[in-house]
C-alpha atoms as a PDB file:
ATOM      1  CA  UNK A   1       0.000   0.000   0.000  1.00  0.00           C
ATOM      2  CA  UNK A   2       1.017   3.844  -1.094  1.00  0.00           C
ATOM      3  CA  UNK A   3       0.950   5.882   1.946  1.00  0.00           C
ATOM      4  CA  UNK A   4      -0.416   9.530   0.810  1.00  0.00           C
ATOM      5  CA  UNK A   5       2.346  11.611   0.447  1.00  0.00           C
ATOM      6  CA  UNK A   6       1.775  14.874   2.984  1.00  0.00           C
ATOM      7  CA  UNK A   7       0.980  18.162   1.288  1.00  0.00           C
ATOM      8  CA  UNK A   8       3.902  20.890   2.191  1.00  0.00           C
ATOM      9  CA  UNK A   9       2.970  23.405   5.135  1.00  0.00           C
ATOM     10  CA  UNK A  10       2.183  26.798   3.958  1.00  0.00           C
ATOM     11  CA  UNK A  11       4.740  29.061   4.284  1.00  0.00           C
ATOM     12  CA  UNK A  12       3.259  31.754   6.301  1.00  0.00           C
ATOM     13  CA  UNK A  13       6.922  32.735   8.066  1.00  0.00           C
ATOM     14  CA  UNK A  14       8.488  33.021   4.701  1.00  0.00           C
ATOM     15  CA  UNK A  15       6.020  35.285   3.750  1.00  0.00           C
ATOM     16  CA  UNK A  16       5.769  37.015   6.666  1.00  0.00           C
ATOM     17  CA  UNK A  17      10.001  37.581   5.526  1.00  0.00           C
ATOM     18  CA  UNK A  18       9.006  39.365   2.335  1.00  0.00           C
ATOM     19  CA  UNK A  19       6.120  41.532   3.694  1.00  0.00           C
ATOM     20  CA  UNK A  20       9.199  42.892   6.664  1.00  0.00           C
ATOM     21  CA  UNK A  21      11.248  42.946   3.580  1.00  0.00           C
ATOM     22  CA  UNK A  22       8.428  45.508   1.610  1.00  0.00           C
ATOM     23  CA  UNK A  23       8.401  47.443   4.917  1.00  0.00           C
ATOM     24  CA  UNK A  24      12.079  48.338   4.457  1.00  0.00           C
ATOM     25  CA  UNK A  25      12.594  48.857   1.261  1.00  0.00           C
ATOM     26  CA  UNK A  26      13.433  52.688   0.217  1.00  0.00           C
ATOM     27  CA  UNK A  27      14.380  53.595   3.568  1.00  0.00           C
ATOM     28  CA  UNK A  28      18.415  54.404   2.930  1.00  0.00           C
ATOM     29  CA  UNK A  29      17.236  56.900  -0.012  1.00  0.00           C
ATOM     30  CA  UNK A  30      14.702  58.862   1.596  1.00  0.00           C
ATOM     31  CA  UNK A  31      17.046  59.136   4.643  1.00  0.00           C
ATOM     32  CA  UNK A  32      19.448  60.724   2.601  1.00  0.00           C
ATOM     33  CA  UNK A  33      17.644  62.781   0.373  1.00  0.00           C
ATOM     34  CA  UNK A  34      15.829  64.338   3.758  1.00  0.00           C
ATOM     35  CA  UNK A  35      19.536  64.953   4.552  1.00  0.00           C
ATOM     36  CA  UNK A  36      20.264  66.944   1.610  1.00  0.00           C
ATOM     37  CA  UNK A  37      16.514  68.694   1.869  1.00  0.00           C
ATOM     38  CA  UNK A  38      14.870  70.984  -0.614  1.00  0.00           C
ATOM     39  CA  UNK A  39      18.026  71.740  -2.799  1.00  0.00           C
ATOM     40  CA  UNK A  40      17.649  68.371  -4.346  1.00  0.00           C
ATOM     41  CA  UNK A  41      13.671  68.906  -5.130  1.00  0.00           C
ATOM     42  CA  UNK A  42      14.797  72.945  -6.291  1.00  0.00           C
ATOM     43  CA  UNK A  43      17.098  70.780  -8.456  1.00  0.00           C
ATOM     44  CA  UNK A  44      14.811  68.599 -10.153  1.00  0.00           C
ATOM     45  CA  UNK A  45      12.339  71.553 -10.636  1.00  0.00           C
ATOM     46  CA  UNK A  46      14.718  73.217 -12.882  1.00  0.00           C
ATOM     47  CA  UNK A  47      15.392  70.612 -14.654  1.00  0.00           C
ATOM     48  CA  UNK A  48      14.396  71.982 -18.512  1.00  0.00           C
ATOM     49  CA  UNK A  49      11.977  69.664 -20.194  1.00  0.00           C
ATOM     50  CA  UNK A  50      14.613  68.840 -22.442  1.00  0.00           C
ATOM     51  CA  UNK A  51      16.460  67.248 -19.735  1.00  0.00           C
ATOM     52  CA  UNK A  52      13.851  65.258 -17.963  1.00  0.00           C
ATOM     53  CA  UNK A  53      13.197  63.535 -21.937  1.00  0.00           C
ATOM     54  CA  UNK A  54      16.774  63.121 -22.195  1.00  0.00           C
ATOM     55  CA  UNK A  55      16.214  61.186 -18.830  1.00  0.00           C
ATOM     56  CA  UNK A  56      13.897  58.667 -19.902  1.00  0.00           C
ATOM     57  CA  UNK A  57      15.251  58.042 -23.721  1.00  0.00           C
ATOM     58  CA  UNK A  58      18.678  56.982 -21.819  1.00  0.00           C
ATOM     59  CA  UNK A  59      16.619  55.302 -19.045  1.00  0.00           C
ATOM     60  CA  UNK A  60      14.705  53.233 -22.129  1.00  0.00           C
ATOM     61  CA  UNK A  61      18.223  52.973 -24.119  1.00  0.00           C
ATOM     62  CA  UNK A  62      19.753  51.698 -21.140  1.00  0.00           C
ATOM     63  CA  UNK A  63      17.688  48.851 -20.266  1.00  0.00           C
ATOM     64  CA  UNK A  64      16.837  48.032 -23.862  1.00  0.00           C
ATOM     65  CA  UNK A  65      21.112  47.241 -23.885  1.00  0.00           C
ATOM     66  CA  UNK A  66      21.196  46.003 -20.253  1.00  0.00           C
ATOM     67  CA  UNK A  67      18.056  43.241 -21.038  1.00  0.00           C
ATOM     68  CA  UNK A  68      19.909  42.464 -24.330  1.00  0.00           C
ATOM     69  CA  UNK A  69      23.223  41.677 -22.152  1.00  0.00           C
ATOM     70  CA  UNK A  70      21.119  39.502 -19.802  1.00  0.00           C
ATOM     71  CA  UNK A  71      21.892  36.407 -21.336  1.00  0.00           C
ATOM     72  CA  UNK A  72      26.099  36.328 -22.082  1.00  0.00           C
ATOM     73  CA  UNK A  73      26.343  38.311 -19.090  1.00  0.00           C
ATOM     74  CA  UNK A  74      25.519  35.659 -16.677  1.00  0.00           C
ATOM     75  CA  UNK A  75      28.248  33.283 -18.229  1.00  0.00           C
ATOM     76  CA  UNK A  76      31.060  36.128 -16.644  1.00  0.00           C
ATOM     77  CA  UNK A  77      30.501  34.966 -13.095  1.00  0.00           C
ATOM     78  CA  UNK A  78      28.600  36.088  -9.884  1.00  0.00           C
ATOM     79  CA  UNK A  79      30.045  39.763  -8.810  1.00  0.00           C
ATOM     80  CA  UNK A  80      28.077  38.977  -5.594  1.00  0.00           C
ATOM     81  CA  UNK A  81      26.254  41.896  -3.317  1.00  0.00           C
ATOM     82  CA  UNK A  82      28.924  43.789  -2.141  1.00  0.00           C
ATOM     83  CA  UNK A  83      30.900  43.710  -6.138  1.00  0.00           C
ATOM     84  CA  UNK A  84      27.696  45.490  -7.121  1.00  0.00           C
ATOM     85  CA  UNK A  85      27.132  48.049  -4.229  1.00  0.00           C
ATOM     86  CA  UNK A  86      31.394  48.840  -4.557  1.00  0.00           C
ATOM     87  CA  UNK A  87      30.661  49.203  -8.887  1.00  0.00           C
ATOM     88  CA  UNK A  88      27.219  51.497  -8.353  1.00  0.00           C
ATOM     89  CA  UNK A  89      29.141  53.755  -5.471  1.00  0.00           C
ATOM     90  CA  UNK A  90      32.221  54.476  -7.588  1.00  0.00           C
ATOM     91  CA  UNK A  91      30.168  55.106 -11.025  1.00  0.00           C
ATOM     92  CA  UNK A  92      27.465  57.325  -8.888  1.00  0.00           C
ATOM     93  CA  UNK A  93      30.740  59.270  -7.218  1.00  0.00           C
ATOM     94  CA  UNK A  94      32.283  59.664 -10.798  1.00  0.00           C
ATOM     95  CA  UNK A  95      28.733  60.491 -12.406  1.00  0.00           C
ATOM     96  CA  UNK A  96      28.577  63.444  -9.752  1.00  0.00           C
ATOM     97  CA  UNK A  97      31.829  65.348  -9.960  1.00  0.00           C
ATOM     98  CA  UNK A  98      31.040  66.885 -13.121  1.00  0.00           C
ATOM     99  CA  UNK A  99      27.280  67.968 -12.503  1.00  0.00           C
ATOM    100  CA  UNK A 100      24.402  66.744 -14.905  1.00  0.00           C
ATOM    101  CA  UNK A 101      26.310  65.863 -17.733  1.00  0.00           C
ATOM    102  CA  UNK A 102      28.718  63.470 -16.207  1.00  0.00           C
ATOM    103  CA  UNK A 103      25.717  62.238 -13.950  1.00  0.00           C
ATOM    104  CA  UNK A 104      23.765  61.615 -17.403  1.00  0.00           C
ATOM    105  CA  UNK A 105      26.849  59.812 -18.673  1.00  0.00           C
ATOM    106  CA  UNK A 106      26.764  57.707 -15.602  1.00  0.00           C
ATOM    107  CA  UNK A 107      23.177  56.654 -16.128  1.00  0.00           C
ATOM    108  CA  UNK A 108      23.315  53.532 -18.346  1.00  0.00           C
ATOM    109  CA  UNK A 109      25.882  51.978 -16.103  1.00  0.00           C
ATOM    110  CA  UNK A 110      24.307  52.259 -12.810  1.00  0.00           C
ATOM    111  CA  UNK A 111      21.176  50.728 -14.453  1.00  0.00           C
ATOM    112  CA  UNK A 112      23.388  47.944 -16.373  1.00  0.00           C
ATOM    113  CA  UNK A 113      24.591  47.186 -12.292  1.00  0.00           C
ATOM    114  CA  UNK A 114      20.803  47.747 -11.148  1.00  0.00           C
ATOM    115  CA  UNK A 115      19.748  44.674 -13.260  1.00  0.00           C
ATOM    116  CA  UNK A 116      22.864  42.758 -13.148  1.00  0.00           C
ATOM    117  CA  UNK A 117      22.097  42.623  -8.749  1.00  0.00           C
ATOM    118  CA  UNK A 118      18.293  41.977  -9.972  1.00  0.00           C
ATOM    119  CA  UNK A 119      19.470  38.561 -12.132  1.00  0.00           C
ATOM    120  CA  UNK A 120      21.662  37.221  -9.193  1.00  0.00           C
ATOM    121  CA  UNK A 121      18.754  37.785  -6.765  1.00  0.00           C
ATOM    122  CA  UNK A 122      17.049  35.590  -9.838  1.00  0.00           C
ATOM    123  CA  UNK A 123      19.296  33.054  -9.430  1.00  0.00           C
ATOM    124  CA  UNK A 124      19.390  33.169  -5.608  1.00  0.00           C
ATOM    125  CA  UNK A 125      15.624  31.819  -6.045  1.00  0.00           C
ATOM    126  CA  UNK A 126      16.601  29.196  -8.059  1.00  0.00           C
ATOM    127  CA  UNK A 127      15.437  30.805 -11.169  1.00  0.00           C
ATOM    128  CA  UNK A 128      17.843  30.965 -14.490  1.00  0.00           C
ATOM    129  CA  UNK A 129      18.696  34.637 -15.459  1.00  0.00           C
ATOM    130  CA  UNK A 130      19.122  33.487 -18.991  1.00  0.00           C
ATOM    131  CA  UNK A 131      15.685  31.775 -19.191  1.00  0.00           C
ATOM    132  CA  UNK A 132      13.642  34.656 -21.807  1.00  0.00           C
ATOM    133  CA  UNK A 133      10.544  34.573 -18.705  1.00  0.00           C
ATOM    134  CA  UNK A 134      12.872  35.138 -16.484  1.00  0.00           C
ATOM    135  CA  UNK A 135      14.801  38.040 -18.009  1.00  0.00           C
ATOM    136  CA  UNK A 136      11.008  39.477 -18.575  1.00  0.00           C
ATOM    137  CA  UNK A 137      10.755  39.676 -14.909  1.00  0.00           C
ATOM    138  CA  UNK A 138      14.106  41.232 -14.011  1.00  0.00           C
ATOM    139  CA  UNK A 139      12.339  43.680 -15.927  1.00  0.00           C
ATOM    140  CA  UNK A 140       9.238  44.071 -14.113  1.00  0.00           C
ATOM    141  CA  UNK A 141      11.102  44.531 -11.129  1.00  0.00           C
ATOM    142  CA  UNK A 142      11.480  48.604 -11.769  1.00  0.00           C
ATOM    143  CA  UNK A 143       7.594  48.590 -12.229  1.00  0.00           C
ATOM    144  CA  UNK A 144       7.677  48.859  -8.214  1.00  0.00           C
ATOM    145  CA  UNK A 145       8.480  52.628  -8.828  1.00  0.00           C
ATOM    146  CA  UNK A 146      11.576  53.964  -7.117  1.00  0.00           C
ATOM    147  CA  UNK A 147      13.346  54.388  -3.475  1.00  0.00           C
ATOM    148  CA  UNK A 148      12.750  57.658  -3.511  1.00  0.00           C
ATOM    149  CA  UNK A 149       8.583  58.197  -3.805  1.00  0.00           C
ATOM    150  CA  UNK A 150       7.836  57.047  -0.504  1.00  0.00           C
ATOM    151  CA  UNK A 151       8.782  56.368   3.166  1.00  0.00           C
ATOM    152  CA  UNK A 152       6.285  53.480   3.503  1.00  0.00           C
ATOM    153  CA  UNK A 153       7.635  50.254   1.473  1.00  0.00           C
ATOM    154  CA  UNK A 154       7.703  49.866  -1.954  1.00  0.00           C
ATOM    155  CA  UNK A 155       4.481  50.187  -4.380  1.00  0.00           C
ATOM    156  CA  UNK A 156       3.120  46.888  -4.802  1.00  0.00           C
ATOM    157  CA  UNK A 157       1.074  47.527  -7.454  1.00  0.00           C
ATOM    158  CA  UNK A 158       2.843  45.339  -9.513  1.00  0.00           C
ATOM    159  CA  UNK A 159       2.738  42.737  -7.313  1.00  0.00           C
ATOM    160  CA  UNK A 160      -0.769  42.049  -9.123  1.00  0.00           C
ATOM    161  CA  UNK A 161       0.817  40.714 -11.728  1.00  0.00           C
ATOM    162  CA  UNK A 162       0.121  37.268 -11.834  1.00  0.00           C
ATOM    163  CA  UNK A 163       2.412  35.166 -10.175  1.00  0.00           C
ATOM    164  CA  UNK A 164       3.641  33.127 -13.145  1.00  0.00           C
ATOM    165  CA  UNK A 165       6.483  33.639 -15.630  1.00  0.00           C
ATOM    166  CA  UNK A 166       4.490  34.649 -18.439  1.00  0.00           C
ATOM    167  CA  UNK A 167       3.952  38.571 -19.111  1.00  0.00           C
ATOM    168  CA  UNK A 168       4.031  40.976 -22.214  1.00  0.00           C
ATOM    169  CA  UNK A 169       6.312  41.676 -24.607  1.00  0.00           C
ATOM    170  CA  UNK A 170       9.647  42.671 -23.909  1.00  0.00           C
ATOM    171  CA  UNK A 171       9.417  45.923 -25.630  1.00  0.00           C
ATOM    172  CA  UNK A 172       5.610  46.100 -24.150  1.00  0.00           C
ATOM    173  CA  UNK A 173       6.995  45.577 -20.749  1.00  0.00           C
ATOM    174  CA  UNK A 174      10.376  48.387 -21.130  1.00  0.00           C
ATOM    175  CA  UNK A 175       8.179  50.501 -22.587  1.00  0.00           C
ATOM    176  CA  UNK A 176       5.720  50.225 -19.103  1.00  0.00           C
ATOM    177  CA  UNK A 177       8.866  50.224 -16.868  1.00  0.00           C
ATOM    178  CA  UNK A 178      11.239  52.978 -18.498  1.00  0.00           C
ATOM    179  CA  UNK A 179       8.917  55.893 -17.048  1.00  0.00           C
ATOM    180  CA  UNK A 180       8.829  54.714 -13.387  1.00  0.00           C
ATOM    181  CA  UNK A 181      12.354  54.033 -13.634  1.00  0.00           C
ATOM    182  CA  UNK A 182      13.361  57.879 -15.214  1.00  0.00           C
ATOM    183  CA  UNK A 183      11.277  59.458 -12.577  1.00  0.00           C
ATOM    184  CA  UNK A 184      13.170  57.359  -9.883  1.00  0.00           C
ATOM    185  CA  UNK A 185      16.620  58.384 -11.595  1.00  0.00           C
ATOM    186  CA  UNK A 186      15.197  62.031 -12.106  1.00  0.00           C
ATOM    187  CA  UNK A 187      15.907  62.433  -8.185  1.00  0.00           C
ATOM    188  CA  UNK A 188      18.900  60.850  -8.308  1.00  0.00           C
ATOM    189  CA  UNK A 189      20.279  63.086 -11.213  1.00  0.00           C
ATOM    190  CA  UNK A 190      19.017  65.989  -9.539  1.00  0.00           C
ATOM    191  CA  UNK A 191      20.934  65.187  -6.539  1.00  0.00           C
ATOM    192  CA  UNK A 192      24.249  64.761  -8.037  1.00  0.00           C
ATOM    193  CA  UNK A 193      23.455  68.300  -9.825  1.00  0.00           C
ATOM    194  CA  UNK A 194      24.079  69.955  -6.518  1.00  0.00           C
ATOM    195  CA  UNK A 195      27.256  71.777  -6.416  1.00  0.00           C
ATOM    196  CA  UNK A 196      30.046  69.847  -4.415  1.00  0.00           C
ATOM    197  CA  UNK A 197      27.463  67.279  -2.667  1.00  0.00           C
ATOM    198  CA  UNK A 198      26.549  66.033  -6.252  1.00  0.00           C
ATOM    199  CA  UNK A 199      29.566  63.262  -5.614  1.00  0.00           C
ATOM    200  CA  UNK A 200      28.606  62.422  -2.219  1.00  0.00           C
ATOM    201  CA  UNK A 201      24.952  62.042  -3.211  1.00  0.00           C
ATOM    202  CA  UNK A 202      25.434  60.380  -6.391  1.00  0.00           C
ATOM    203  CA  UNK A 203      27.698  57.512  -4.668  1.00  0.00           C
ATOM    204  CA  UNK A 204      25.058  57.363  -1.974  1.00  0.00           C
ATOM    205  CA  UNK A 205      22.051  57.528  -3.987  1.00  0.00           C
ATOM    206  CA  UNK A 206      23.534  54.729  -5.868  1.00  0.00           C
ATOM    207  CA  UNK A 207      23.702  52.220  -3.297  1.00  0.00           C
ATOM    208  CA  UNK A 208      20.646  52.839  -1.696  1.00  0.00           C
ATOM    209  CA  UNK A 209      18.973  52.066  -5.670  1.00  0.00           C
ATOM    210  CA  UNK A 210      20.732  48.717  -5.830  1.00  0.00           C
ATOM    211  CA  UNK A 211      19.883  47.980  -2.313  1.00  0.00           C
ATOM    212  CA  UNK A 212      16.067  49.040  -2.927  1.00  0.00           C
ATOM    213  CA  UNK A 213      15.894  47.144  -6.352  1.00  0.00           C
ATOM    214  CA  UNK A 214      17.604  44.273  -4.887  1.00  0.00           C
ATOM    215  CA  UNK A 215      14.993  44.102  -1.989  1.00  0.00           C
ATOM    216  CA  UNK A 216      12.633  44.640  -4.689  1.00  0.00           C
ATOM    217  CA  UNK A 217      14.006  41.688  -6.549  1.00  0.00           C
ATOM    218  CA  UNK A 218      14.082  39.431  -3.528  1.00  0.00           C
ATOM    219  CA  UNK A 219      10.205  40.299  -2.632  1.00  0.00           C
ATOM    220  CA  UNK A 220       9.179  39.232  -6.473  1.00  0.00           C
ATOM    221  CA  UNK A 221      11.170  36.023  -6.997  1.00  0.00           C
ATOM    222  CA  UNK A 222      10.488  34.920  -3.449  1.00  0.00           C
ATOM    223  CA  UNK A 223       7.027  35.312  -4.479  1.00  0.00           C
ATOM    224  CA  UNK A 224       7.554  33.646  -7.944  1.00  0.00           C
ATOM    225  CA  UNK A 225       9.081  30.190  -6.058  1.00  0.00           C
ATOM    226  CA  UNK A 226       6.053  30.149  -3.713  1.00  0.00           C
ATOM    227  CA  UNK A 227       3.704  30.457  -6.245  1.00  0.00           C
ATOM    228  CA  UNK A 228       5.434  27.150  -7.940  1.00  0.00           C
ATOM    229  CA  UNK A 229       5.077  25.585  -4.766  1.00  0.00           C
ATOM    230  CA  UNK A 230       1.550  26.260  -3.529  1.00  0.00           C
ATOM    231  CA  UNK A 231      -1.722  28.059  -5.019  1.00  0.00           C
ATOM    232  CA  UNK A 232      -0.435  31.465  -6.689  1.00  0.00           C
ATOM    233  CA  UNK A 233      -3.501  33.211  -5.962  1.00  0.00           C
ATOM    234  CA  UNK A 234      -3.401  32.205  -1.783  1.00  0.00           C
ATOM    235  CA  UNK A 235       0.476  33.359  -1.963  1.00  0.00           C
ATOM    236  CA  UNK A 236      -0.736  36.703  -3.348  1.00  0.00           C
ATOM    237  CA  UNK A 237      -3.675  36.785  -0.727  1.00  0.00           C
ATOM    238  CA  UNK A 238      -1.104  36.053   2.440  1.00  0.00           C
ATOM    239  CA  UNK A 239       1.431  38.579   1.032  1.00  0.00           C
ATOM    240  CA  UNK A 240      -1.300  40.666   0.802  1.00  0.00           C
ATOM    241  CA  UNK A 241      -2.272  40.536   4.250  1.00  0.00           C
ATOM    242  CA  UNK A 242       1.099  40.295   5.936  1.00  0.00           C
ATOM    243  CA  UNK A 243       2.089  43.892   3.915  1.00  0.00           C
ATOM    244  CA  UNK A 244      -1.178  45.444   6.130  1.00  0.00           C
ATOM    245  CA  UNK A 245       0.133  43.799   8.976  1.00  0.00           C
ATOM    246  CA  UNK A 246       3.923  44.606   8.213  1.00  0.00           C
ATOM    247  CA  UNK A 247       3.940  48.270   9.869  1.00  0.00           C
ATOM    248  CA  UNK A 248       3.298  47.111  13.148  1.00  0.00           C
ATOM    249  CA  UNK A 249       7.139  45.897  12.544  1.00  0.00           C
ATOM    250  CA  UNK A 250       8.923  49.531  11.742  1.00  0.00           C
ATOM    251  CA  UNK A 251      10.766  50.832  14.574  1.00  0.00           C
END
């Protein structure tokens, strides 16, 4: 006789993890840019029209060559956490010692090292960065918005998105993504206009992206595994729930 085989317990703890995980996320940024105040907001105000488009064509550009890199790039080895928060503070520092148009510059790289740290926190999960569903996801990662638009956790709007590895388009999917993502970087840009800080803040802002976007990353795929493991729509119902319940957590 076959004895039944058990079903696996739930994993409420695990996804108690991600909802404390949501619940940090963003902090570092807003701490800083509270620290550097209204010049960085006066910055981004006066930003000409021309600028904040030049934003978002090298935001799209960028991750249009980063997504196309995806694939060969994770043949080159891990760089591991701390590789990608040394690579995003030394491109933000250089990016901000010669104002906006070294900080523009800078932009494609630090999003190249944004979704590099998104693919290994891919692979963490168990998932293959070089798998086509896969790379679509790294992508829909920066649909969470940025560090910088609130104090309160990340938006999980795009949580909602069903909890499979099937989505849009890839150009459908940059084309949803590259907006959020240029208004995130707007801030950031803005910061490292500021004379003499623009270093500082550019090699700070910098980590606290890839630390966001790597929470980010963590909270989506963590998600994704569940969901192979047990109902997807009772995983997005308990994450859900444990986000509402998450606050009580903040100290």
């Amino acid at each position: 006789m076959t004895l039944p085989v058990p079903a696996a317990a739930f994993p409420d703890a695990e996804i108690a993890a991600l909802a404390a995980r949501h619940a940090r996320a963003g902090r570092g940024a807003m701490a800083l840019l509270n620290k550097l105040g209204g010049k960085v907001e006066h910055q981004l105000d006066a930003l000409p029209q021309a600028v904040q488009d030049r934003i978002l064509a090298l935001t799209r550009s960028a991750l249009e060559r980063s997504y196309g890199l995806a694939a060969s790039s994770g043949q080159l080895g891990r760089i591991g956490g701390g590789g990608h928060l040394a690579l995003a503070g030394l491109s933000g520092a250089a990016g901000g010692l010669g104002g906006l148009p070294s900080a523009l510059a800078e932009l494609p790289v630090t999003v190249t090292v944004i979704l590099r740290a998104i693919q290994e926190v891919a692979r963490d999960h168990g998932f293959d960065p070089a798998d086509e569903a896969v790379r679509r996801e790294t992508l829909r990662v920066f649909a969470a918005g940025g560090p910088t638009e609130a104090d309160d956790g990340v938006n999980t709007s795009f949580i909602g998105a069903r909890l499979t590895l099937t989505g849009p388009t890839v150009q459908k999917m940059i084309a949803a993504v590259a907006p959020k993502l240029a208004a995130a970087l707007g801030k950031k840009l803005a910061a490292q206009a500021v004379p003499v800080l623009g270093a500082v803040a550019g090699a700070g802002l910098n980590l606290a992206f890839v630390r966001y976007y790597r929470e980010v990353a963590h909270i989506r795929f963590g998600l994704l595994r569940l969901a192979q493991q047990h109902d997807p729509e009772r995983v997005s119902r308990a994450f859900a729930r444990a986000v509402k319940a998450a606050p009580v957590l903040r100290g």
